[in-house]
C-alpha atoms as a PDB file:
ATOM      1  CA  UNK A   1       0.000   0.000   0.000  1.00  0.00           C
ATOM      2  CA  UNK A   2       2.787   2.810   0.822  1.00  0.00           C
ATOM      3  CA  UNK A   3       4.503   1.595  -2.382  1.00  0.00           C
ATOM      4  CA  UNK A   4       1.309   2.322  -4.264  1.00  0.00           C
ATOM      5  CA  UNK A   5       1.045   5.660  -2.610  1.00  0.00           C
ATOM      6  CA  UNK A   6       4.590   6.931  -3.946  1.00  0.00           C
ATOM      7  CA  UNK A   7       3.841   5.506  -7.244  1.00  0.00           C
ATOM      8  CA  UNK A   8       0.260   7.615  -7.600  1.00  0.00           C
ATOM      9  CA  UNK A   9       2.601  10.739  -6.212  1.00  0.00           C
ATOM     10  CA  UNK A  10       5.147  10.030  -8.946  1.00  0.00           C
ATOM     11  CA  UNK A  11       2.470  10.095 -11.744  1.00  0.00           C
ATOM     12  CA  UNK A  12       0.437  13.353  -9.934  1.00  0.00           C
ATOM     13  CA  UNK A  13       3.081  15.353  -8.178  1.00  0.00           C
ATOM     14  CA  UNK A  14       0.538  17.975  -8.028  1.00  0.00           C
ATOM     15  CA  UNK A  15      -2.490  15.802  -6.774  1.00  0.00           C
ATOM     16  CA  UNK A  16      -2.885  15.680  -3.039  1.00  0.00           C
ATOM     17  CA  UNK A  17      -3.625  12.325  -1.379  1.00  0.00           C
ATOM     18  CA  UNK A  18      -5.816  11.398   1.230  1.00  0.00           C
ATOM     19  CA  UNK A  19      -6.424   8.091   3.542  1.00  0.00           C
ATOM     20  CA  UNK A  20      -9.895   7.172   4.016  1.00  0.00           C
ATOM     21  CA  UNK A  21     -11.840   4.728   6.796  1.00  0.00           C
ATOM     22  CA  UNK A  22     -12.251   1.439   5.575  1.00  0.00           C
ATOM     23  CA  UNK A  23     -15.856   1.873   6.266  1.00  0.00           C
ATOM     24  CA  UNK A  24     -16.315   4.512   4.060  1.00  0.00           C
ATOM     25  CA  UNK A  25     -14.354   2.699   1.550  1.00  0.00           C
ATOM     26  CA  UNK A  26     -16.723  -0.269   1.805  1.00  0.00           C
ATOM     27  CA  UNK A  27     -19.825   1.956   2.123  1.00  0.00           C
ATOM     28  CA  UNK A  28     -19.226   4.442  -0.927  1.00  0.00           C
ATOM     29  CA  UNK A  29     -17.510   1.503  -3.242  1.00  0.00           C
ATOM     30  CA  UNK A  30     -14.315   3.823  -3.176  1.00  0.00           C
ATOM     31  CA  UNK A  31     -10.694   2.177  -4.184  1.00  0.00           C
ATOM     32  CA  UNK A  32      -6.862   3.198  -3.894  1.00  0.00           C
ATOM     33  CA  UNK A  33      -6.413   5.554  -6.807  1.00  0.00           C
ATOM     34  CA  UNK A  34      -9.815   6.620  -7.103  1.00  0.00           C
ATOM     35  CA  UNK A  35     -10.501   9.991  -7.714  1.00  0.00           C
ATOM     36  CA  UNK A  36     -12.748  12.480  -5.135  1.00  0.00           C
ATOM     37  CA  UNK A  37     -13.787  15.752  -3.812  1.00  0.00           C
ATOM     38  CA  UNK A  38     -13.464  16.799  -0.912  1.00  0.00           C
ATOM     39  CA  UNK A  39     -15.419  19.648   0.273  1.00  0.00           C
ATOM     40  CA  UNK A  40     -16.390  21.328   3.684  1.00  0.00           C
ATOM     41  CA  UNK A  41     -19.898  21.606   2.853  1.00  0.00           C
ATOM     42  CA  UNK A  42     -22.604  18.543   2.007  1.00  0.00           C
ATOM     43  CA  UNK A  43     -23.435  18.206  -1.844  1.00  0.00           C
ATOM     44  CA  UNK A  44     -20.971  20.789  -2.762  1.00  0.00           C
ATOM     45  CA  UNK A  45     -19.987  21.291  -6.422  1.00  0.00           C
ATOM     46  CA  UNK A  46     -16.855  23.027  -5.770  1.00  0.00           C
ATOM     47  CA  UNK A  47     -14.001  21.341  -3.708  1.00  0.00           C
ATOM     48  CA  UNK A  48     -10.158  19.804  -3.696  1.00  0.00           C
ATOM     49  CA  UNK A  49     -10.113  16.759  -5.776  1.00  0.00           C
ATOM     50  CA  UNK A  50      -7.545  14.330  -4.302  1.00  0.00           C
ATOM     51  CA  UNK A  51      -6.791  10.902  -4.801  1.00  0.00           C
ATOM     52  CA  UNK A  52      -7.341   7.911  -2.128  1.00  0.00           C
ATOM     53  CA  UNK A  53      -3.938   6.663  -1.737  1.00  0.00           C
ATOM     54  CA  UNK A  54      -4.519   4.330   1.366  1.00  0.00           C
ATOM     55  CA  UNK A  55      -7.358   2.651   2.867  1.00  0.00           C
ATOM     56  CA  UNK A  56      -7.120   2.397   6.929  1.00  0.00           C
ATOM     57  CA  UNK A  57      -8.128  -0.293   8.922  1.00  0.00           C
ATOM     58  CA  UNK A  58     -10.344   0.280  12.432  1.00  0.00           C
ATOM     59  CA  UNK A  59      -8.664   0.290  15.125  1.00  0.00           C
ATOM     60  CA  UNK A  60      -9.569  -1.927  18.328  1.00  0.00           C
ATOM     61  CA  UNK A  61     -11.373   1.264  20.411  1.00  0.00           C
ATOM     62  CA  UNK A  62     -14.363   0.842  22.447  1.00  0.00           C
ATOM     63  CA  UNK A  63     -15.029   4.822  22.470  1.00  0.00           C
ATOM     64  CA  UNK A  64     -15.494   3.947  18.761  1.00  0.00           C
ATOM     65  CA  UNK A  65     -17.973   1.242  18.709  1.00  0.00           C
ATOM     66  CA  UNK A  66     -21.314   3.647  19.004  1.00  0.00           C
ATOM     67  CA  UNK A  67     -20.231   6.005  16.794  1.00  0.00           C
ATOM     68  CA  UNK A  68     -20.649   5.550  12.946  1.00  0.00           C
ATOM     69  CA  UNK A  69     -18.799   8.268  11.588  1.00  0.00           C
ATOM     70  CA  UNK A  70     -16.586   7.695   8.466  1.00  0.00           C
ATOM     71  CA  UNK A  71     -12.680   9.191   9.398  1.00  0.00           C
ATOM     72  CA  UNK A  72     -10.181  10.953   6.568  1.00  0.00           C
ATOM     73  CA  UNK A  73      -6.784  11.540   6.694  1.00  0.00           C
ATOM     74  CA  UNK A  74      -5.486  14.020   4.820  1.00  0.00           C
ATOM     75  CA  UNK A  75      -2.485  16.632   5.189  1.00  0.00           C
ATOM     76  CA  UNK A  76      -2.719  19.366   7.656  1.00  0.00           C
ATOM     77  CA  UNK A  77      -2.958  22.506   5.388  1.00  0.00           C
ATOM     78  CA  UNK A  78      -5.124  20.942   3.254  1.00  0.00           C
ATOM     79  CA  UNK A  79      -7.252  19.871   6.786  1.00  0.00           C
ATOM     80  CA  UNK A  80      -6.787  23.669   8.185  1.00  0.00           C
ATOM     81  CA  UNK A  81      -7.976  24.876   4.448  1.00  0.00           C
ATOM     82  CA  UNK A  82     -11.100  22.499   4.448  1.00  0.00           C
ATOM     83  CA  UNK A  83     -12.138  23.717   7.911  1.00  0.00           C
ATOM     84  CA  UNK A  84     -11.811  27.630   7.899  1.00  0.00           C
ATOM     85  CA  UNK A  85     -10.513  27.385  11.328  1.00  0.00           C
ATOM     86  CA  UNK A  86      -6.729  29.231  10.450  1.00  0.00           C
ATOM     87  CA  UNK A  87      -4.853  28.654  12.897  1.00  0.00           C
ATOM     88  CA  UNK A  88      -6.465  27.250  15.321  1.00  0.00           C
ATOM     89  CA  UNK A  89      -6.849  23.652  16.641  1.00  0.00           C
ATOM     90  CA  UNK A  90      -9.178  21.831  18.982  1.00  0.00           C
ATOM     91  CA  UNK A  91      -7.219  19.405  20.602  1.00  0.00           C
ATOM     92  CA  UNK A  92      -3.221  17.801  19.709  1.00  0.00           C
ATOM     93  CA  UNK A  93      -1.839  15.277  20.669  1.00  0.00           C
ATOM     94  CA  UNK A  94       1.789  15.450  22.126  1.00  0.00           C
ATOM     95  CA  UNK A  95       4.510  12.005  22.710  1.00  0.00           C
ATOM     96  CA  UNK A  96       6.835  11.956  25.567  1.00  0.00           C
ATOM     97  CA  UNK A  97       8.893  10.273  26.793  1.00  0.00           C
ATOM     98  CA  UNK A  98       8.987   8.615  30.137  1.00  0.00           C
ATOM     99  CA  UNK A  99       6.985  10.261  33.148  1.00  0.00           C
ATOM    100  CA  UNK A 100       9.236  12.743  34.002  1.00  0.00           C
ATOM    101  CA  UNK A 101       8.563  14.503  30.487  1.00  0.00           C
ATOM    102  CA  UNK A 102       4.865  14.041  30.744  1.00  0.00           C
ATOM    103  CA  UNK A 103       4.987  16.014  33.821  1.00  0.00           C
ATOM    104  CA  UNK A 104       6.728  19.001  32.531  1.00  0.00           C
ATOM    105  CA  UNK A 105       5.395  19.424  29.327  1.00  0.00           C
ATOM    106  CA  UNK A 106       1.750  19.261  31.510  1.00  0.00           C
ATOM    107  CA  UNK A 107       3.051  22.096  33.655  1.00  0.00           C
ATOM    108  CA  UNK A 108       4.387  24.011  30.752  1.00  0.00           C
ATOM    109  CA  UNK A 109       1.351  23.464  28.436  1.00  0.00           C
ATOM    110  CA  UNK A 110      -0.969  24.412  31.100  1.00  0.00           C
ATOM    111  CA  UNK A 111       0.587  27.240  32.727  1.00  0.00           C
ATOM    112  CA  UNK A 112       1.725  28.648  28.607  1.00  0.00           C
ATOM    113  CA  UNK A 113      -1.821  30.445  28.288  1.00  0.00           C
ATOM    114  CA  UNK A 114      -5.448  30.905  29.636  1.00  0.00           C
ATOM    115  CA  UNK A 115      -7.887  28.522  27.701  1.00  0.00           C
ATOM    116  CA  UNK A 116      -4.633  25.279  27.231  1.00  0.00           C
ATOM    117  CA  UNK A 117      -5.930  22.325  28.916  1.00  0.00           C
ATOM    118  CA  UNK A 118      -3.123  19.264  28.934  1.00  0.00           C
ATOM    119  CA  UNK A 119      -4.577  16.033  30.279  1.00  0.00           C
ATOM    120  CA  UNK A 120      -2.512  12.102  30.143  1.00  0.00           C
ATOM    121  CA  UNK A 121      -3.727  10.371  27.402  1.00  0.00           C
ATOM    122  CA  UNK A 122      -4.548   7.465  30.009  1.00  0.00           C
ATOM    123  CA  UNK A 123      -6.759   9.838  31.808  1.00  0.00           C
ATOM    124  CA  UNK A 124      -8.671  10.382  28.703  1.00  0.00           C
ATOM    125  CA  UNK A 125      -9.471   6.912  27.821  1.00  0.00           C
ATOM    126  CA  UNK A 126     -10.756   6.551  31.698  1.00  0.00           C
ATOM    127  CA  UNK A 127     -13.292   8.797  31.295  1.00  0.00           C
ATOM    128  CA  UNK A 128     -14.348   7.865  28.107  1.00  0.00           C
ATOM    129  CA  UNK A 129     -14.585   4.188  29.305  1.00  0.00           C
ATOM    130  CA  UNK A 130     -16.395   5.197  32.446  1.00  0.00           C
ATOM    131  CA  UNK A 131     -19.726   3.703  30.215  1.00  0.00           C
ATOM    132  CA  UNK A 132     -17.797   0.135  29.552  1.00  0.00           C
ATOM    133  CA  UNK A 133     -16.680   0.490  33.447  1.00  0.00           C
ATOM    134  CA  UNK A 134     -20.325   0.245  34.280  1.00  0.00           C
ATOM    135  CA  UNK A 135     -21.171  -1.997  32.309  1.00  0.00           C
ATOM    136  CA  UNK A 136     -17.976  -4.220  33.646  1.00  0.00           C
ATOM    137  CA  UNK A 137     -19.153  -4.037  37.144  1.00  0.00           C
ATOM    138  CA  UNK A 138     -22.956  -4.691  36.561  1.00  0.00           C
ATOM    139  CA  UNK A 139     -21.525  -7.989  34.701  1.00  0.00           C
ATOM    140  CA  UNK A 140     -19.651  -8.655  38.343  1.00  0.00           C
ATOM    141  CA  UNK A 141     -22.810  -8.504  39.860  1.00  0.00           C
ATOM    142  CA  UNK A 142     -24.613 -10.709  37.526  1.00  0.00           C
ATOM    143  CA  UNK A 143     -22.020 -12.885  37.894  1.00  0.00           C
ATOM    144  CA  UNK A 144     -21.801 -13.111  41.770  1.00  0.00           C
ATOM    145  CA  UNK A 145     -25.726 -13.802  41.685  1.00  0.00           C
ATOM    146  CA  UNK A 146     -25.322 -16.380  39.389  1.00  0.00           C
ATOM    147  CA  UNK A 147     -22.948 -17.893  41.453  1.00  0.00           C
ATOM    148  CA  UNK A 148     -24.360 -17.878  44.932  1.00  0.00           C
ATOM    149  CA  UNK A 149     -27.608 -19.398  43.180  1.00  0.00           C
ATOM    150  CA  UNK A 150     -25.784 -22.250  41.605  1.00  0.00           C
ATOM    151  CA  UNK A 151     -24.161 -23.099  44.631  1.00  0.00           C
ATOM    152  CA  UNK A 152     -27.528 -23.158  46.537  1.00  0.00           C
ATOM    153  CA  UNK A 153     -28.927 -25.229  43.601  1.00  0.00           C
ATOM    154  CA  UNK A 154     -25.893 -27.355  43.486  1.00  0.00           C
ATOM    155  CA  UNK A 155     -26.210 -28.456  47.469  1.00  0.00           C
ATOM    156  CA  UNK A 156     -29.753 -28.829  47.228  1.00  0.00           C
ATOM    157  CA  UNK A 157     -28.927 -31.599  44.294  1.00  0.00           C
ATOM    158  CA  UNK A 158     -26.208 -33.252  46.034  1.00  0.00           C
ATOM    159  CA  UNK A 159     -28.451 -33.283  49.033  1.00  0.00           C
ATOM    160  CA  UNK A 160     -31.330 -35.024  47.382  1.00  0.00           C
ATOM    161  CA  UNK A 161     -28.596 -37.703  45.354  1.00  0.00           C
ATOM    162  CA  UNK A 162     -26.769 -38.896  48.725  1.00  0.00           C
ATOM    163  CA  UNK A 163     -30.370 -39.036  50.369  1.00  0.00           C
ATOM    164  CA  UNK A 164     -31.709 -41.540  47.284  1.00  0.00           C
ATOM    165  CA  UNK A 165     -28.479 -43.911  48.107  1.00  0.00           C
ATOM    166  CA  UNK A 166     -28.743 -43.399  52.347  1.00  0.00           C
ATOM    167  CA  UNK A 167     -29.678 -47.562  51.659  1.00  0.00           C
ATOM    168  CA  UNK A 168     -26.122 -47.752  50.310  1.00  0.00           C
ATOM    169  CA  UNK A 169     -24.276 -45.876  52.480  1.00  0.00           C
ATOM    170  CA  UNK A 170     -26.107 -47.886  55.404  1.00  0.00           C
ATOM    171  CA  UNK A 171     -24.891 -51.317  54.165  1.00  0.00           C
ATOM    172  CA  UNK A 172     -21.559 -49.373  54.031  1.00  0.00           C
ATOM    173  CA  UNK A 173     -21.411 -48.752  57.106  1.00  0.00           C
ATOM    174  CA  UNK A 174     -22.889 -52.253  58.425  1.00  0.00           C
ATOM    175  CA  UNK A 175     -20.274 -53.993  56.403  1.00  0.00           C
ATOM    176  CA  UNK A 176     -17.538 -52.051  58.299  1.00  0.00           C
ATOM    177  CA  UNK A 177     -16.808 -49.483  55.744  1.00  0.00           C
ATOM    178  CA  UNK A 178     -15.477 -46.390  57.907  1.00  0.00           C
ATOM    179  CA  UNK A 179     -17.138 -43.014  57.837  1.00  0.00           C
ATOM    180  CA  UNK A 180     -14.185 -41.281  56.218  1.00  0.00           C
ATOM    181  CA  UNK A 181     -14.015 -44.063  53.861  1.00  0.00           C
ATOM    182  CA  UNK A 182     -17.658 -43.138  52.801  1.00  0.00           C
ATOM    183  CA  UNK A 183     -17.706 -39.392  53.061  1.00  0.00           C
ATOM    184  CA  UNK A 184     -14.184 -39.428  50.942  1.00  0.00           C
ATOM    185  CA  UNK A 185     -15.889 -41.680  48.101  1.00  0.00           C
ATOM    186  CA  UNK A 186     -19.040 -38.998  47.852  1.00  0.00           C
ATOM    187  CA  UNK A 187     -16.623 -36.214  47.721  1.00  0.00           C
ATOM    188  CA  UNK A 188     -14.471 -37.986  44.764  1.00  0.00           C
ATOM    189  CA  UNK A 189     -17.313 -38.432  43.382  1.00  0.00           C
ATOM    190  CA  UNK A 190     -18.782 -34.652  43.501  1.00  0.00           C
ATOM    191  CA  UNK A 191     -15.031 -33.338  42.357  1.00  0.00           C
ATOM    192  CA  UNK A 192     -15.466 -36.101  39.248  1.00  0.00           C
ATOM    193  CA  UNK A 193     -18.619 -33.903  38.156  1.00  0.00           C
ATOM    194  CA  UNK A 194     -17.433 -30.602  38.986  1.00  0.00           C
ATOM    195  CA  UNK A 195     -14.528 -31.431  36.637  1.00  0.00           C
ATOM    196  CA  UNK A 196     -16.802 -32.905  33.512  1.00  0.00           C
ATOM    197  CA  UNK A 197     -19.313 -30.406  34.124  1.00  0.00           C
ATOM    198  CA  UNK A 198     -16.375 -27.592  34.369  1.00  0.00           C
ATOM    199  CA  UNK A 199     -15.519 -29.089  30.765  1.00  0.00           C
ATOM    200  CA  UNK A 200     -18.266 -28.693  29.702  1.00  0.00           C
ATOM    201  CA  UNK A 201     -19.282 -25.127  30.732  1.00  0.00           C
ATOM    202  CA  UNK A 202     -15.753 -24.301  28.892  1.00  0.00           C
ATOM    203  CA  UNK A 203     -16.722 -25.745  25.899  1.00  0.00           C
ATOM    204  CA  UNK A 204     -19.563 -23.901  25.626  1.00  0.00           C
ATOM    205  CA  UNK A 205     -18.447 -20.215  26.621  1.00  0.00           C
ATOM    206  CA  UNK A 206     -15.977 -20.852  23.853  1.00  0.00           C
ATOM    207  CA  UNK A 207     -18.200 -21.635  21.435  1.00  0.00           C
ATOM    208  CA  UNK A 208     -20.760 -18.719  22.617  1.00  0.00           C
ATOM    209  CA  UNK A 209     -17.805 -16.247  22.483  1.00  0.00           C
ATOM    210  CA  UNK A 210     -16.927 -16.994  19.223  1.00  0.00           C
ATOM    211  CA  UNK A 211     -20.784 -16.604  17.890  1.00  0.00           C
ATOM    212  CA  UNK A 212     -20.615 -13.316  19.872  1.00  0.00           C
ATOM    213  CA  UNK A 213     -17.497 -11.733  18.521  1.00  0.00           C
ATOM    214  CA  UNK A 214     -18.688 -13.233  14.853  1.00  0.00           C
ATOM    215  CA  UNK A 215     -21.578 -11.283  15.080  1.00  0.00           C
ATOM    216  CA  UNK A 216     -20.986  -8.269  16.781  1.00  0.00           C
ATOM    217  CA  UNK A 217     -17.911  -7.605  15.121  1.00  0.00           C
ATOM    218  CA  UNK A 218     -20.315  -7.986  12.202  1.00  0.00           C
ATOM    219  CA  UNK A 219     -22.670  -5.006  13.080  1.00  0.00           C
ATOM    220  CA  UNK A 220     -19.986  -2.785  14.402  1.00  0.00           C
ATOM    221  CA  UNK A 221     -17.155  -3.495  11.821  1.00  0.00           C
ATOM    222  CA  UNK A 222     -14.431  -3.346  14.082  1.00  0.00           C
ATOM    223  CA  UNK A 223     -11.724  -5.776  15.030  1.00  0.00           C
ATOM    224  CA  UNK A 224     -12.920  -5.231  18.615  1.00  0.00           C
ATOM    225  CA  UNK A 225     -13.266  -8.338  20.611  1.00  0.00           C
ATOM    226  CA  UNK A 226     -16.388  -8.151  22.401  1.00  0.00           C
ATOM    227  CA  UNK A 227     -15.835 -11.369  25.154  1.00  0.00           C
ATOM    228  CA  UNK A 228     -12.651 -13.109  25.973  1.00  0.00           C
ATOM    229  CA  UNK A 229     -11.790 -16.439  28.010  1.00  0.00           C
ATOM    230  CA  UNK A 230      -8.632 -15.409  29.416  1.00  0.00           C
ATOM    231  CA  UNK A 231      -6.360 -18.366  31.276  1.00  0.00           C
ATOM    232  CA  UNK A 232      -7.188 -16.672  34.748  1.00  0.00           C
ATOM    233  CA  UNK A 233     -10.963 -16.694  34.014  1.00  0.00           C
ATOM    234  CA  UNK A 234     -10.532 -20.540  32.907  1.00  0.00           C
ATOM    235  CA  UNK A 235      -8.647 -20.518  36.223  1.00  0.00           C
ATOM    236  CA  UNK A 236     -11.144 -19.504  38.498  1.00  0.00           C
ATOM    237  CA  UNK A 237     -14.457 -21.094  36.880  1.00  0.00           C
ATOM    238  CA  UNK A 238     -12.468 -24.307  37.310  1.00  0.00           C
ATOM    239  CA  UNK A 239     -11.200 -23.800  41.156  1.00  0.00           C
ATOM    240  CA  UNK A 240     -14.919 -22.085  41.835  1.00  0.00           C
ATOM    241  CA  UNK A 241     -16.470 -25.008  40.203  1.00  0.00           C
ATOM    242  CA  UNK A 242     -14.342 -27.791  42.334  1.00  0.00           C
ATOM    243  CA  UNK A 243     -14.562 -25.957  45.655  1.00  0.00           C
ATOM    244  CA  UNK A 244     -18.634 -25.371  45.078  1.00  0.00           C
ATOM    245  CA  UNK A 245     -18.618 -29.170  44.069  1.00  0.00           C
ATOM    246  CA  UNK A 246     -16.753 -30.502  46.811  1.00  0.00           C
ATOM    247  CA  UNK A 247     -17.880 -28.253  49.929  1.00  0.00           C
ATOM    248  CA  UNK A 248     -21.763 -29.604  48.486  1.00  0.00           C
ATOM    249  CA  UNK A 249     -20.408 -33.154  48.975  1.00  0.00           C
ATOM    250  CA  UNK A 250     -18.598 -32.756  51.793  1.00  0.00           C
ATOM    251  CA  UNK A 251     -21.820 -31.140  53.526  1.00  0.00           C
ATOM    252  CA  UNK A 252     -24.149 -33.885  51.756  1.00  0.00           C
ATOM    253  CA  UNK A 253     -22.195 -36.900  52.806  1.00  0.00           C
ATOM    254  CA  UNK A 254     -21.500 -35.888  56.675  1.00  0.00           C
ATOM    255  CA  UNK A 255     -25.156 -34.998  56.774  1.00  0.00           C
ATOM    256  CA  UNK A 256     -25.833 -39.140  56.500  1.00  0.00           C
ATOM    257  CA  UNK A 257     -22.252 -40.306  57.804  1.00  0.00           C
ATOM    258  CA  UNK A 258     -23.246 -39.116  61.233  1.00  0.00           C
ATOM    259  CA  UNK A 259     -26.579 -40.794  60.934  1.00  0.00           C
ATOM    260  CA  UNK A 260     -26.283 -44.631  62.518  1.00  0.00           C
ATOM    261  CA  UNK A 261     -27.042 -47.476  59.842  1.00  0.00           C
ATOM    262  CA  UNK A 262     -29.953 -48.233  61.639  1.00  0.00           C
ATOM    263  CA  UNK A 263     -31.120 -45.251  60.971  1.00  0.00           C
ATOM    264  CA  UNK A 264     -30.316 -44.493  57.439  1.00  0.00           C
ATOM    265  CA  UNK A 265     -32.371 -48.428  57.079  1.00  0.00           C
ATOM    266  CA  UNK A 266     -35.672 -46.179  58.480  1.00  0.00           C
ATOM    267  CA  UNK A 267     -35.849 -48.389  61.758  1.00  0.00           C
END
């Protein structure tokens, strides 16, 4: 693409270029070399005509995910010509380098003139992410429901499963089989399904995610990722999933462990 842009300037050295969204490539059927006007007013006749010399791809931004604007690059006196603004700017950007700099150059910029407002770029993106920061935390508190609700439902299961095989456990125990013995095979057992059902649930966020970036990534055109299994998530739906699974068994099995045989036989 840059070789293609040098190659256009060799054969127009008095045609500007300009870099356009891919967006508005896609939406206005527009190619490198393709000829335009560009104009500061809608459905104006009169205008610079440029040439497209590079198509650029959407960047991963959430602050750009709701809006549907269409971007253009283009040189800076041919920007400052197209908006009548002389010369004046809204907003620059300045790099630096290490903290140190960024200080100073905030002191200086800010104490150079009333009206200059310097502020860290990282500051910027946390307020403009202060919507996805909501959104973030009322996903935590889905997700903490969610969890205290399985783990109710899960010990009310494991209760009901160990009290269908109390006849079991009560020969168990008449045939000498110790009460360790017993509540250690029921909490094997409840780690065994905590693991295939952790499996499971992995499998299937997987295969949701990918639907969900597939499509969304659809609507929005972006390269955005809009859910990721990270290894520590993986991490801690498998240790929540084992320690959920085994305190259930644990409390299920020492429920009837501490009941005598007799008992457990209904006599």
């Amino acid at each position: 693409m840059p070789l293609l842009a040098a190659l256009l300037l060799i054969q127009h050295p008095l045609q500007r270029t300009i870099a356009i969204d891919e967006r508005l490539a896609e939406d206005a059927h527009i190619r490198i070399g393709d000829r335009v006007v560009v104009s500061g007013a809608p459905n104006a006749t009169m205008g610079d005509t440029v040439i497209v010399s590079a198509i650029v791809k959407r960047g991963a931004d959430p602050a750009e995910i709701a809006r549907s604007e269409y971007r253009v690059r283009m040189h800076l006196d041919q920007l400052q010509s197209l908006a009548g603004y002389g010369d004046r700017v809204d907003r620059f950007a300045v790099a630096t380098r290490g903290p140190a700099a960024t200080e100073k150059a905030l002191a200086e910029i800010n104490a150079s003139a009333f009206g200059f407002e310097a502020h860290r770029s990282r500051d910027i993106a946390v307020e403009t992410s202060k919507t996805f920061q909501v959104v973030s935390r009322f996903h935590k508190a889905i997700g903490f429901i969610t969890i205290v609700a399985s783990a109710i439902f899960l010990l009310c299961i494991m209760l009901l499963k160990v009290e269908e095989r109390r006849r079991d456990i009560a020969a168990l125990r008449l045939m000498g089989i110790s009460r360790y013995t017993v509540v250690l095979s029921v909490v094997a057992e409840a780690a065994l399904l905590a693991l295939v059902g952790s499996a499971l649930g992995i499998a299937l966020s997987y295969i949701a995610s990918t639907f969900i970036n597939w499509y969304y990534q659809g609507v929005y055109r972006t390269p955005l990722y809009f859910s990721l299994i990270t290894p520590p998530i993986l991490t801690l739906a498998v240790v929540l999933s084992l320690v959920l699974g085994i305190g259930a068994g644990l409390l299920a099995s020492l429920r009837l462990a501490r009941t005598p045989p007799i008992s457990l036989f209904g006599r």
